[in-house]
Every structure is written in structure tokens, then in C-alpha cells.
C-alpha atoms as a PDB file:
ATOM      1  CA  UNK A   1      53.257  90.267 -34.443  1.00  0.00           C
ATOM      2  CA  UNK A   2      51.226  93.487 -35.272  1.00  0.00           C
ATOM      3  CA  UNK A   3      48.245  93.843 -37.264  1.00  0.00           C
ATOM      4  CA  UNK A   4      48.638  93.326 -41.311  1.00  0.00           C
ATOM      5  CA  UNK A   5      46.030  95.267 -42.999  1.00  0.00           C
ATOM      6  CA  UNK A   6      45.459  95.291 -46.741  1.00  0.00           C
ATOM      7  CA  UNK A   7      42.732  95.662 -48.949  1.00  0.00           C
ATOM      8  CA  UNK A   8      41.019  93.391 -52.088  1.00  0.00           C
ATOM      9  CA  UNK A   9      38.841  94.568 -54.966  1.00  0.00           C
ATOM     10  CA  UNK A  10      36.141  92.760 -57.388  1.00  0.00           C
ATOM     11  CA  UNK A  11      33.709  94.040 -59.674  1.00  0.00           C
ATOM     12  CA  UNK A  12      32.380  96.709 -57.114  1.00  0.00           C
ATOM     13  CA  UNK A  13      33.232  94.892 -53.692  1.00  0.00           C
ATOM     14  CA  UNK A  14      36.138  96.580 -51.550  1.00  0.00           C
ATOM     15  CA  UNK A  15      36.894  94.300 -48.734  1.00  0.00           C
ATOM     16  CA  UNK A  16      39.827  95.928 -46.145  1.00  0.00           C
ATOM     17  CA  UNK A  17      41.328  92.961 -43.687  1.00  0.00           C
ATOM     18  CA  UNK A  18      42.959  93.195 -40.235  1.00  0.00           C
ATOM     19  CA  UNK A  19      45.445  90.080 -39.508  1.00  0.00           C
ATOM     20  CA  UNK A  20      46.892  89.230 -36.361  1.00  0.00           C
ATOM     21  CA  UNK A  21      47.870  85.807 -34.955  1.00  0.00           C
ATOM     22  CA  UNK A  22      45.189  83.708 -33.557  1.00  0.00           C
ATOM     23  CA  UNK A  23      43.116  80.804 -33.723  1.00  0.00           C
ATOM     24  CA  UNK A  24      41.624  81.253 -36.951  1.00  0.00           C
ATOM     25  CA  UNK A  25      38.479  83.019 -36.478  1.00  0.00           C
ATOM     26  CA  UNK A  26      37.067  85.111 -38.949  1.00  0.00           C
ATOM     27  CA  UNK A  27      34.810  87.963 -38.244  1.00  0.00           C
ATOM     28  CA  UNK A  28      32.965  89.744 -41.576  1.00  0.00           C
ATOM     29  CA  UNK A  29      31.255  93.296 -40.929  1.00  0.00           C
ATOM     30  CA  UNK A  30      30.949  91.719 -36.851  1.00  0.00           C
ATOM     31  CA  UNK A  31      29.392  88.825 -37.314  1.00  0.00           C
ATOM     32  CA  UNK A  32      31.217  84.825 -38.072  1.00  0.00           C
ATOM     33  CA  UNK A  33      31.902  84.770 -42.029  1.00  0.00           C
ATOM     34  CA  UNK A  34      29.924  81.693 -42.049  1.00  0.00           C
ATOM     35  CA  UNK A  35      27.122  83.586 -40.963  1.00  0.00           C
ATOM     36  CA  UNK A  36      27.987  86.208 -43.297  1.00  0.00           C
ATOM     37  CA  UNK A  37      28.548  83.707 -45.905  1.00  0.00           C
ATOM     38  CA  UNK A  38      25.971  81.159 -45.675  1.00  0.00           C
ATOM     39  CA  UNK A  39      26.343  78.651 -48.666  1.00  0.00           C
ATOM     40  CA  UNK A  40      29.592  76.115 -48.422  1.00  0.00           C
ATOM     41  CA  UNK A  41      31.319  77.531 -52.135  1.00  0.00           C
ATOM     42  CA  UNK A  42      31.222  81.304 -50.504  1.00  0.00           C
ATOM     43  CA  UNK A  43      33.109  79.645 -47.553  1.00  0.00           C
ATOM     44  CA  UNK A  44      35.216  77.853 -49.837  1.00  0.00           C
ATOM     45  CA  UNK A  45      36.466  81.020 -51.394  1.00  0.00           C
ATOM     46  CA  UNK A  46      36.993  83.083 -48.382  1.00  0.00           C
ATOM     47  CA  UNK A  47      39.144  80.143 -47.198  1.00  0.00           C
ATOM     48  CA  UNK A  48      40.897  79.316 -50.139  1.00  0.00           C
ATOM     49  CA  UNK A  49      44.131  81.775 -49.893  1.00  0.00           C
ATOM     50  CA  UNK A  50      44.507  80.019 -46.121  1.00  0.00           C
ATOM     51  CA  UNK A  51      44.302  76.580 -47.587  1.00  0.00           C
ATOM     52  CA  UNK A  52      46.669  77.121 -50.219  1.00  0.00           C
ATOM     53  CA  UNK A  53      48.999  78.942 -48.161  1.00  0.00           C
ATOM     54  CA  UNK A  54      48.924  76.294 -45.344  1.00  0.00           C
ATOM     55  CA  UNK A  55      47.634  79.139 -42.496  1.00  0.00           C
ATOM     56  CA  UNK A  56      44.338  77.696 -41.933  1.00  0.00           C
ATOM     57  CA  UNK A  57      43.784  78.236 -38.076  1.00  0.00           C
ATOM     58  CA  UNK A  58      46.679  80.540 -37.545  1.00  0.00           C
ATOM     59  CA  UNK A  59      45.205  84.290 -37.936  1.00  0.00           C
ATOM     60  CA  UNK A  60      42.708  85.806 -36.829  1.00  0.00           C
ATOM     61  CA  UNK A  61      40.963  87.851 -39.368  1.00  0.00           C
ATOM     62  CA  UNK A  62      38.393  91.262 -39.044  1.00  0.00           C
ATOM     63  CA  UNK A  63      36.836  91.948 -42.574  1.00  0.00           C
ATOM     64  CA  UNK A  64      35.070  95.418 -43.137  1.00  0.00           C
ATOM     65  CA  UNK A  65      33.564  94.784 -46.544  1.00  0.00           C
ATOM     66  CA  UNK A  66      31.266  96.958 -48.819  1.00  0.00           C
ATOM     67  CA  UNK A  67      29.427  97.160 -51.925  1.00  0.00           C
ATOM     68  CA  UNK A  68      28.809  94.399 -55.036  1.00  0.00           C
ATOM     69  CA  UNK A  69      27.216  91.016 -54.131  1.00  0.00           C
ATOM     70  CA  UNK A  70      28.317  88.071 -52.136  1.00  0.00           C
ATOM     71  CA  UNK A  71      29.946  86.174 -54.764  1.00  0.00           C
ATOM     72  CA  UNK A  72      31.943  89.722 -54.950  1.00  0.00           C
ATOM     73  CA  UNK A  73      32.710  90.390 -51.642  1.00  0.00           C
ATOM     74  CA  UNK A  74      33.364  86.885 -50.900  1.00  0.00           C
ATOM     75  CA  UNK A  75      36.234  86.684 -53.734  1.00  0.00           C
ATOM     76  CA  UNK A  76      37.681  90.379 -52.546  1.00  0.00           C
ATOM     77  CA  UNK A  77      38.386  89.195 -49.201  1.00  0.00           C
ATOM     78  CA  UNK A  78      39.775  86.346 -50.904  1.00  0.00           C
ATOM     79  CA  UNK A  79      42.388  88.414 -52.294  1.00  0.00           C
ATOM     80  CA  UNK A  80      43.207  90.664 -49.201  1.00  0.00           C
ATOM     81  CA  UNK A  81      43.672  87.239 -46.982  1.00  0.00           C
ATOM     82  CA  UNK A  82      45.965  86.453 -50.460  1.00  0.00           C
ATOM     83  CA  UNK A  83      47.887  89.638 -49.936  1.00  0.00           C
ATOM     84  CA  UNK A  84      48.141  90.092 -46.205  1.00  0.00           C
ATOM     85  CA  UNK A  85      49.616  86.407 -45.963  1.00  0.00           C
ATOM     86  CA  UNK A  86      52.257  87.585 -48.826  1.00  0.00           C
ATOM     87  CA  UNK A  87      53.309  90.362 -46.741  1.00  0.00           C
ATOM     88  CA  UNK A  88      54.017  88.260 -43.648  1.00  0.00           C
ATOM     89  CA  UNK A  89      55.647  85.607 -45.347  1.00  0.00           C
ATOM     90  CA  UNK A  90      56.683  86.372 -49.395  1.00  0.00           C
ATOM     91  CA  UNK A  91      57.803  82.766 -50.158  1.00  0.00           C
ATOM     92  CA  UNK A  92      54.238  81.596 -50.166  1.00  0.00           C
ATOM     93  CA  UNK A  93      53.747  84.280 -53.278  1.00  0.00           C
ATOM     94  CA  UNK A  94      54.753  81.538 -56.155  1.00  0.00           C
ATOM     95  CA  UNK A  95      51.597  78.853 -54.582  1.00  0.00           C
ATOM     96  CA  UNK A  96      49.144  81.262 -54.311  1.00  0.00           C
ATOM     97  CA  UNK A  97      50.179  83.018 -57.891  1.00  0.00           C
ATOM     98  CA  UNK A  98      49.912  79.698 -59.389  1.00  0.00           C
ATOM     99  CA  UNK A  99      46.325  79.254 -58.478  1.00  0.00           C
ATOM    100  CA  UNK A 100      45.443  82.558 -60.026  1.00  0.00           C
ATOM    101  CA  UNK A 101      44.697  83.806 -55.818  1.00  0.00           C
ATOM    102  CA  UNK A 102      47.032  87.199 -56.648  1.00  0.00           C
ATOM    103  CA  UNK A 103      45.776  88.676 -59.462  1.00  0.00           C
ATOM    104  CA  UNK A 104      43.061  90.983 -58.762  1.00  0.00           C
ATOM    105  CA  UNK A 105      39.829  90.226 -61.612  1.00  0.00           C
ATOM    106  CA  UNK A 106      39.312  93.258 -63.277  1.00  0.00           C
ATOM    107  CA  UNK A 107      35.990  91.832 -64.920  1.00  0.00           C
ATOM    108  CA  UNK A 108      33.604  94.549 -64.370  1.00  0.00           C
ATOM    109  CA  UNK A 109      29.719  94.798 -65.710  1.00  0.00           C
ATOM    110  CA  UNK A 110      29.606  96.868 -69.001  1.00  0.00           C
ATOM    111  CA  UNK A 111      27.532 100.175 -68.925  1.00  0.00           C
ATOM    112  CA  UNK A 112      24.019 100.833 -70.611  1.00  0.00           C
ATOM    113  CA  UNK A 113      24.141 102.378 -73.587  1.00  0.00           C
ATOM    114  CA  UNK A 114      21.526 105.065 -74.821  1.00  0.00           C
ATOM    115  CA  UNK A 115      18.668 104.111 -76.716  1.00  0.00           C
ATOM    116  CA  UNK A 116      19.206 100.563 -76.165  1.00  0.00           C
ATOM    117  CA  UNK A 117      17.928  97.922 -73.201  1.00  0.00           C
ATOM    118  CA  UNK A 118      20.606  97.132 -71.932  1.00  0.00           C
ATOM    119  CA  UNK A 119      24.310  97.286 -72.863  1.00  0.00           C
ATOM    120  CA  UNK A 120      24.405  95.271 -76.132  1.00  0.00           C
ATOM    121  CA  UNK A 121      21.073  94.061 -75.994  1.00  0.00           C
ATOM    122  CA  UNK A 122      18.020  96.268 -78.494  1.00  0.00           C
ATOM    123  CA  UNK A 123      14.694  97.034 -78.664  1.00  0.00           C
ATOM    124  CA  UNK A 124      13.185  94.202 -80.378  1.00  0.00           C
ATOM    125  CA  UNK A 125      12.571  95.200 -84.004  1.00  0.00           C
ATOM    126  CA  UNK A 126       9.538  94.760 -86.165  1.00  0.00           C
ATOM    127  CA  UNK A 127       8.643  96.568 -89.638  1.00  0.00           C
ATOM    128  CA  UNK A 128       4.418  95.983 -90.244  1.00  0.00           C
END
């Protein structure tokens, strides 16, 4: 088998993925994604799309990932495993759809607004 690459997005995070056969190790910006990661529901979510798919421990996976938070990055490699695995085998599409794993969140944080404090939020107001 080659190398799969594809890429997953959230809020600001850009995660691009390498997949090739293996033993399922997963390597994030060089180091072990549980390093990477370090709490158990980050781990959960980078492992979900292998879980539902039923590939746990078949690919190995390189991440490059950039920008946003953890909780970001963590669910955009969530959807480039998603997408990679869809590309090697397309029946496993209608599982992973169903569990909302292919459908990239397009939530992103609203801009700041002029002459307010923050995007909705005023100056506090106060006639004497």
C-alpha cells in the first residue's frame, strides 16, 4: 500500500496525515500522540475515527499539525484519520458519517467588534 495523505480543519487547527500500514503507532509533530496529547478525552478523539472504523492497530499514522489549541488540533486530526480511512476503504463512509466523524465543524470564534470588549459583550454602562 502507499502512503494516504489528507488533511483536517477546526476552528484554526490544520492537521495534514500520512497513512501507511503498520502497527498502529501514531506519531504527532515527532513525538507519541499520547505525549502530544496528554489527557485520556484528547486520546479518545484522536482515536475515535479508528475505533469506529474497526482499524485500530492497523496504520501507522505521521501527523504534522499547526495552529488553534489542543482540543482543536486533537479533533482535526480526527477528521483527516476520518478521511484517509474513507479513501482506502469507502464502505466504512456510512459508520463514520453516522457519528457526525465526516463533517468538518465549521464553528469558528466570532471577531471583536469596534468600540466594544469583546465581540457582543460592552463597556459596562453607568449614567451618574
Amino acid at each position: 500500500m502507499s502512503t494516504t495523505n489528507t488533511s483536517g480543519r477546526r476552528k484554526t487547527a490544520v492537521a495534514r496525515i500520512y497513512l501507511n500500514d503498520g502497527s498502529g503507532n501514531i506519531t504527532v509533530n515527532s513525538k507519541d500522540y499520547k505525549e502530544y496529547f496528554p489527557t485520556l478525552p484528547l486520546q479518545y478523539i484522536v482515536n475515535q475515527s479508528l475505533e469506529v472504523s474497526g482499524s485500530a492497530g492497523k496504520f501507522d499514522i505521521t501527523v504534522n499539525v499547526a495552529g488553534g489549541g489542543v482540543k482543536g488540533q486533537a479533533e482535526a486530526v480526527r477528521l483527516a484519520i476520518a478521511k484517509a480511512i474513507v479513501e482506502l476503504d469507502p464502505e466504512t463512509k456510512s459508520g463514520l458519517r453516522a457519528k457526525g466523524l465526516m463533517t468538518r465543524d465549521d464553528r469558528m470564534v466570532e471577531r471583536k467588534k469596534p468600540g466594544r470588549k469583546k465581540a457582543r459583550k460592552k463597556f459596562q454602562f453607568s449614567k451618574r
